[in-house]
PDB file of N, CA and C in Angstrom:
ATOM      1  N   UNK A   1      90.395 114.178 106.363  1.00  0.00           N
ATOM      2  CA  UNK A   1      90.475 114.939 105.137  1.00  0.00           C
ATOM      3  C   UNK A   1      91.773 114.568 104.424  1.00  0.00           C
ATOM      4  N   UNK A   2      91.886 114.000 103.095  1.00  0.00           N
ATOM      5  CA  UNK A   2      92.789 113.571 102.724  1.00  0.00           C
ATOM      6  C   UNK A   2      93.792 115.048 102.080  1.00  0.00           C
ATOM      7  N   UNK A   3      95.076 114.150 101.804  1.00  0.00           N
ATOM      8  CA  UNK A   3      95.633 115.664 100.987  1.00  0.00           C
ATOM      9  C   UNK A   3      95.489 115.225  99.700  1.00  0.00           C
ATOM     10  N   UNK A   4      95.285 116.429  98.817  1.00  0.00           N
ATOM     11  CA  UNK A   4      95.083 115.947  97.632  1.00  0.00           C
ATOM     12  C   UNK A   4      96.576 116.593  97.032  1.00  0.00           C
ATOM     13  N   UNK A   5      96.586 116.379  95.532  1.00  0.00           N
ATOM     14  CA  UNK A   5      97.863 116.915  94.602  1.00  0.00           C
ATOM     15  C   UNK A   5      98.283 118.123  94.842  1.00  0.00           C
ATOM     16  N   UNK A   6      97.247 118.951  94.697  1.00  0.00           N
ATOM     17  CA  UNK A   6      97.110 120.448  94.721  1.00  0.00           C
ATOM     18  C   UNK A   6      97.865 120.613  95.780  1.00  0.00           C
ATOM     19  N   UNK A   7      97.446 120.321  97.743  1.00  0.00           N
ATOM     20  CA  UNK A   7      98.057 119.849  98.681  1.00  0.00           C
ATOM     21  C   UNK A   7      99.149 119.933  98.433  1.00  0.00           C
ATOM     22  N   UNK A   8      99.984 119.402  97.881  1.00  0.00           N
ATOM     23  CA  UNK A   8     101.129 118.206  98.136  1.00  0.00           C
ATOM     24  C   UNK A   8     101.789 119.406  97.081  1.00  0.00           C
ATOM     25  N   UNK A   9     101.705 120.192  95.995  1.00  0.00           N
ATOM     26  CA  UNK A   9     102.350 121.064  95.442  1.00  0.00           C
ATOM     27  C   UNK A   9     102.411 122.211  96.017  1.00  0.00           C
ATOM     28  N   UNK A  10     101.791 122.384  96.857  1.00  0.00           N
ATOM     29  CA  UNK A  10     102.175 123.796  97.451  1.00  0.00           C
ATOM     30  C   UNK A  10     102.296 123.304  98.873  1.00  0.00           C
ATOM     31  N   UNK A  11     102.851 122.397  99.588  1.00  0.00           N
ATOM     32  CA  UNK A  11     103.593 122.193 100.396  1.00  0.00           C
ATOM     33  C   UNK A  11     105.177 122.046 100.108  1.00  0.00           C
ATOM     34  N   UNK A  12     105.297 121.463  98.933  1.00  0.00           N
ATOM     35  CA  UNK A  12     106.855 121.249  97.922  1.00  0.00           C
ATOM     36  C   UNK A  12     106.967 122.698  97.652  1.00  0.00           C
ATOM     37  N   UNK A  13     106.099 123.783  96.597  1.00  0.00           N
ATOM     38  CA  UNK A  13     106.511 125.061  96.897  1.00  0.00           C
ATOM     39  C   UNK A  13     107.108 125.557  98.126  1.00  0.00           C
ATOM     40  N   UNK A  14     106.053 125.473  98.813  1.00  0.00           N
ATOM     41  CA  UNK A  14     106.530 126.358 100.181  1.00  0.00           C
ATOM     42  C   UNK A  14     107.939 125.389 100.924  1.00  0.00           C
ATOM     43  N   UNK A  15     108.265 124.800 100.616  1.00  0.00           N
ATOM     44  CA  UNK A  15     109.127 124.008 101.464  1.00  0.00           C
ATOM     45  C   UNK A  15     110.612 124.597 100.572  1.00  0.00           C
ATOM     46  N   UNK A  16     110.610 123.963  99.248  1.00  0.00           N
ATOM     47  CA  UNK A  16     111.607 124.841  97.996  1.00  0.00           C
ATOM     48  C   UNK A  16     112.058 126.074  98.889  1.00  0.00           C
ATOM     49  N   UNK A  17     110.859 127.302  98.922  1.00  0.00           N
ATOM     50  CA  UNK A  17     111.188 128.614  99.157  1.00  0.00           C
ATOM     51  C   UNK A  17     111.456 128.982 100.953  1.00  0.00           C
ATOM     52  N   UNK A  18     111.773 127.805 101.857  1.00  0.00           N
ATOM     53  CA  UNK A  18     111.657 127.797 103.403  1.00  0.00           C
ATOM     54  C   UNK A  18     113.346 127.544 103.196  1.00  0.00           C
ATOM     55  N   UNK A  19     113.516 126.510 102.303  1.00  0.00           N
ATOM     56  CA  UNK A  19     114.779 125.660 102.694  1.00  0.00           C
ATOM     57  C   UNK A  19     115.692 125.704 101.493  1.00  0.00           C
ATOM     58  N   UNK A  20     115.331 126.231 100.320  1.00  0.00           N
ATOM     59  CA  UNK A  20     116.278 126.332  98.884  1.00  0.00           C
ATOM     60  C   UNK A  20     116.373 125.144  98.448  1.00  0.00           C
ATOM     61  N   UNK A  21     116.635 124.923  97.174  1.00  0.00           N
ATOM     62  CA  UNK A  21     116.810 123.750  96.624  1.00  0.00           C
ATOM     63  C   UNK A  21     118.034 122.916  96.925  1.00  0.00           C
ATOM     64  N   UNK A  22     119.196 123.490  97.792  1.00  0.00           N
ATOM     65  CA  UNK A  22     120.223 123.107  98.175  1.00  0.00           C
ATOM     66  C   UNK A  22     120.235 121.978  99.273  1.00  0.00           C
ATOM     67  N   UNK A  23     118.969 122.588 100.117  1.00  0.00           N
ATOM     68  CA  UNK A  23     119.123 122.106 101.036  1.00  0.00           C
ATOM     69  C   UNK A  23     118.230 120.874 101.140  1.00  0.00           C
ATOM     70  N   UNK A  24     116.926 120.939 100.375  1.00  0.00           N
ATOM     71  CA  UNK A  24     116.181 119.011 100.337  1.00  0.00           C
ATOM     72  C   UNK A  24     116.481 118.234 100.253  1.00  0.00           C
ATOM     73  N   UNK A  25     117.525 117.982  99.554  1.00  0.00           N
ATOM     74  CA  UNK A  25     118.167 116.825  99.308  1.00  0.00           C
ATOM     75  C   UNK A  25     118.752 116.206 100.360  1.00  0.00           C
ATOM     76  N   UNK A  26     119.223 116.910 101.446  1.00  0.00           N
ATOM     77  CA  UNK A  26     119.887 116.836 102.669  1.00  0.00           C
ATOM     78  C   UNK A  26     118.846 116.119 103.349  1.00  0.00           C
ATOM     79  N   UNK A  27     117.615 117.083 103.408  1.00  0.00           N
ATOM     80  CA  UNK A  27     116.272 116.899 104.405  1.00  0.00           C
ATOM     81  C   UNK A  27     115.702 115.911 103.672  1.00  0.00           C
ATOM     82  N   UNK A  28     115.728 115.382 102.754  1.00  0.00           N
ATOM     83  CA  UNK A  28     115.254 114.035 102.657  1.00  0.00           C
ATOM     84  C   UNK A  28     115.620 112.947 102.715  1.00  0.00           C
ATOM     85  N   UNK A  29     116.960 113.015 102.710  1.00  0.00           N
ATOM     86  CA  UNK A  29     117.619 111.804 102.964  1.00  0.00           C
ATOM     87  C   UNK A  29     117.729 111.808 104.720  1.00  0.00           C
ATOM     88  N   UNK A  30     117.545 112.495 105.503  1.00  0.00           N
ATOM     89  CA  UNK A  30     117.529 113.007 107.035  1.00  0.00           C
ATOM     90  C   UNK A  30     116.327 111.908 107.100  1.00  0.00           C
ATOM     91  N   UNK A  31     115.406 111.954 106.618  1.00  0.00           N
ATOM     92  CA  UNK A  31     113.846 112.521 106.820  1.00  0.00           C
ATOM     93  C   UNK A  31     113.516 110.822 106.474  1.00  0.00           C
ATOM     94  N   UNK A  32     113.989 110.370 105.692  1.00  0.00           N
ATOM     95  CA  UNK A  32     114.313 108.708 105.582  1.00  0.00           C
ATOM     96  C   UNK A  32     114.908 107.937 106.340  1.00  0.00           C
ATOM     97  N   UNK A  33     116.029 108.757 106.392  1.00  0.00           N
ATOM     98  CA  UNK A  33     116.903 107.495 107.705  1.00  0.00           C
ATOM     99  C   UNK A  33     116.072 107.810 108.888  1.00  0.00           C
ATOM    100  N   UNK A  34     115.583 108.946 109.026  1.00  0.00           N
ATOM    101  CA  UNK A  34     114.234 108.515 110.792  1.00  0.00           C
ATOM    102  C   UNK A  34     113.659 107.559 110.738  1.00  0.00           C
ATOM    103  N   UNK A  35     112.424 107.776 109.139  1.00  0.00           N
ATOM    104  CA  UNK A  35     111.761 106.739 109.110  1.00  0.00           C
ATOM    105  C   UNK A  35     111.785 105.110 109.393  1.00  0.00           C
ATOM    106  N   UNK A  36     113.079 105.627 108.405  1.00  0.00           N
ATOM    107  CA  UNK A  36     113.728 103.837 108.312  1.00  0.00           C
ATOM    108  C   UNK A  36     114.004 103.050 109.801  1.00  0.00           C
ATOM    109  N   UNK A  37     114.454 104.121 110.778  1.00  0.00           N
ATOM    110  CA  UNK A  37     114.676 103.462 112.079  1.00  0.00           C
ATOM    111  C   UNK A  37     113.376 103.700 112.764  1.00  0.00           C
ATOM    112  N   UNK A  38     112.435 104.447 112.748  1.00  0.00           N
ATOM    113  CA  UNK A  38     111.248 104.145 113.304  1.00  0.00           C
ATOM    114  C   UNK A  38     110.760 102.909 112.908  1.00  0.00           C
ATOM    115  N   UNK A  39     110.821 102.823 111.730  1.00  0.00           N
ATOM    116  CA  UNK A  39     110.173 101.645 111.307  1.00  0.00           C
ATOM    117  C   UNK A  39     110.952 100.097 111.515  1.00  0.00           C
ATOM    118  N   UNK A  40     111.952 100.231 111.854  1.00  0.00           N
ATOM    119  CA  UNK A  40     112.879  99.298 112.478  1.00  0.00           C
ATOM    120  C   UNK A  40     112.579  99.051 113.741  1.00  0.00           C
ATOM    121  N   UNK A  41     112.950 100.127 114.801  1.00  0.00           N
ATOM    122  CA  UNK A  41     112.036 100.001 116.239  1.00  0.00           C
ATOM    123  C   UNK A  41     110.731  99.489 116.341  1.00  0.00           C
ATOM    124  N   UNK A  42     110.017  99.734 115.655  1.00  0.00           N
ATOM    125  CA  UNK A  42     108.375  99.612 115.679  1.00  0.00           C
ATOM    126  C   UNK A  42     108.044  98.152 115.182  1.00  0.00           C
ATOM    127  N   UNK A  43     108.864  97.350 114.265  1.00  0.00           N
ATOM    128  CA  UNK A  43     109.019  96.362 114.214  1.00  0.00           C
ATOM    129  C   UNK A  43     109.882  95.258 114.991  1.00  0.00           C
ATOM    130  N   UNK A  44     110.524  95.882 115.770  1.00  0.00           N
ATOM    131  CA  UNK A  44     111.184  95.409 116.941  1.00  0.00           C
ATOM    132  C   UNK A  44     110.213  94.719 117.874  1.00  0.00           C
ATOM    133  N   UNK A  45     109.721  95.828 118.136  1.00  0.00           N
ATOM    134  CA  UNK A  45     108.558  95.921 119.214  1.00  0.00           C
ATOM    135  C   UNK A  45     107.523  95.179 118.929  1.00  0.00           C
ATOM    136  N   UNK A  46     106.898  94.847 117.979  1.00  0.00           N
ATOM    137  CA  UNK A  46     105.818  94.111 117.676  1.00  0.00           C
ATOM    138  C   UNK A  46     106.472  92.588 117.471  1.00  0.00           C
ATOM    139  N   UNK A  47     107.838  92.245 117.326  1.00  0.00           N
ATOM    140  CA  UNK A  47     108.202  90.772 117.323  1.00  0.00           C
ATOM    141  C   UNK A  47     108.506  90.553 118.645  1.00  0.00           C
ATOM    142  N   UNK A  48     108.822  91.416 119.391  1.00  0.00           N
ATOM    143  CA  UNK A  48     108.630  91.071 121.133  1.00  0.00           C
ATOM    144  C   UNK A  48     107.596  90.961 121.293  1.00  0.00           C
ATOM    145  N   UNK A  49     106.320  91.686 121.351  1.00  0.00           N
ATOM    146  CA  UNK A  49     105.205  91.133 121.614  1.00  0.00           C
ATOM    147  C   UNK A  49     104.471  89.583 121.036  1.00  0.00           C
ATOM    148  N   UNK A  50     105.189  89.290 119.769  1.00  0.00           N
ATOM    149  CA  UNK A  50     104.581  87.843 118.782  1.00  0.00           C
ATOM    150  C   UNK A  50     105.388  87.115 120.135  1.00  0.00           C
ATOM    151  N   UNK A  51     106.596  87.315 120.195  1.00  0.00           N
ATOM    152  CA  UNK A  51     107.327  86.372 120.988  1.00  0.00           C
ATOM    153  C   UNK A  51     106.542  85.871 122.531  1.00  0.00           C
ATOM    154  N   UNK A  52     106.266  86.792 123.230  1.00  0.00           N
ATOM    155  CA  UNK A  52     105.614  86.948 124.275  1.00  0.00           C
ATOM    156  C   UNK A  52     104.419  86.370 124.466  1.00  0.00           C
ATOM    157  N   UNK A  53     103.652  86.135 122.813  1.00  0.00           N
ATOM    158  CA  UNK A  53     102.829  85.762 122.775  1.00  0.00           C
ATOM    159  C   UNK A  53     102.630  83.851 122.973  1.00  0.00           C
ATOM    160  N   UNK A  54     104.010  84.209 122.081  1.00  0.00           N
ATOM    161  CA  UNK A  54     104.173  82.261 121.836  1.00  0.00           C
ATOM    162  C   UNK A  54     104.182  81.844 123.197  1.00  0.00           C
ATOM    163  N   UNK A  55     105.316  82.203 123.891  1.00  0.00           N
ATOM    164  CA  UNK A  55     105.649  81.568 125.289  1.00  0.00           C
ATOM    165  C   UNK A  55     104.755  81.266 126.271  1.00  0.00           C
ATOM    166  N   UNK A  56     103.002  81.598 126.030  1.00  0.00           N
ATOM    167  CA  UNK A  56     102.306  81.807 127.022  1.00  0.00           C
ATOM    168  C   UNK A  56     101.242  80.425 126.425  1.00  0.00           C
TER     169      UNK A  56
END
């Protein structure tokens, strides 16, 4: 089930009124640098496996 707009605005509401507007800015830049290193690890990991692959 996808999320639609509607979705996605009243998750930003409810999030606004959980955490204040003070504080998102914080939690998104948090919420990026995870990503960014998940997605760093996870690409780690899959060029060890290419590698692993060659050698065989």
């Amino acid at each position: 089930m996808p999320i639609g707009p509607i979705s996605l605005v009243l998750i930003a509401i409810f999030a606004l009124l959980l955490f204040g507007p003070n504080k998102l800015p914080e939690l998104g830049r948090a919420f990026g640098k995870t990503l960014k290193e998940f997605k760093n690890a996870t690409k780690g990991l899959t060029d060890d496996e290419d590698d692993k692959k060659k050698d065989k």
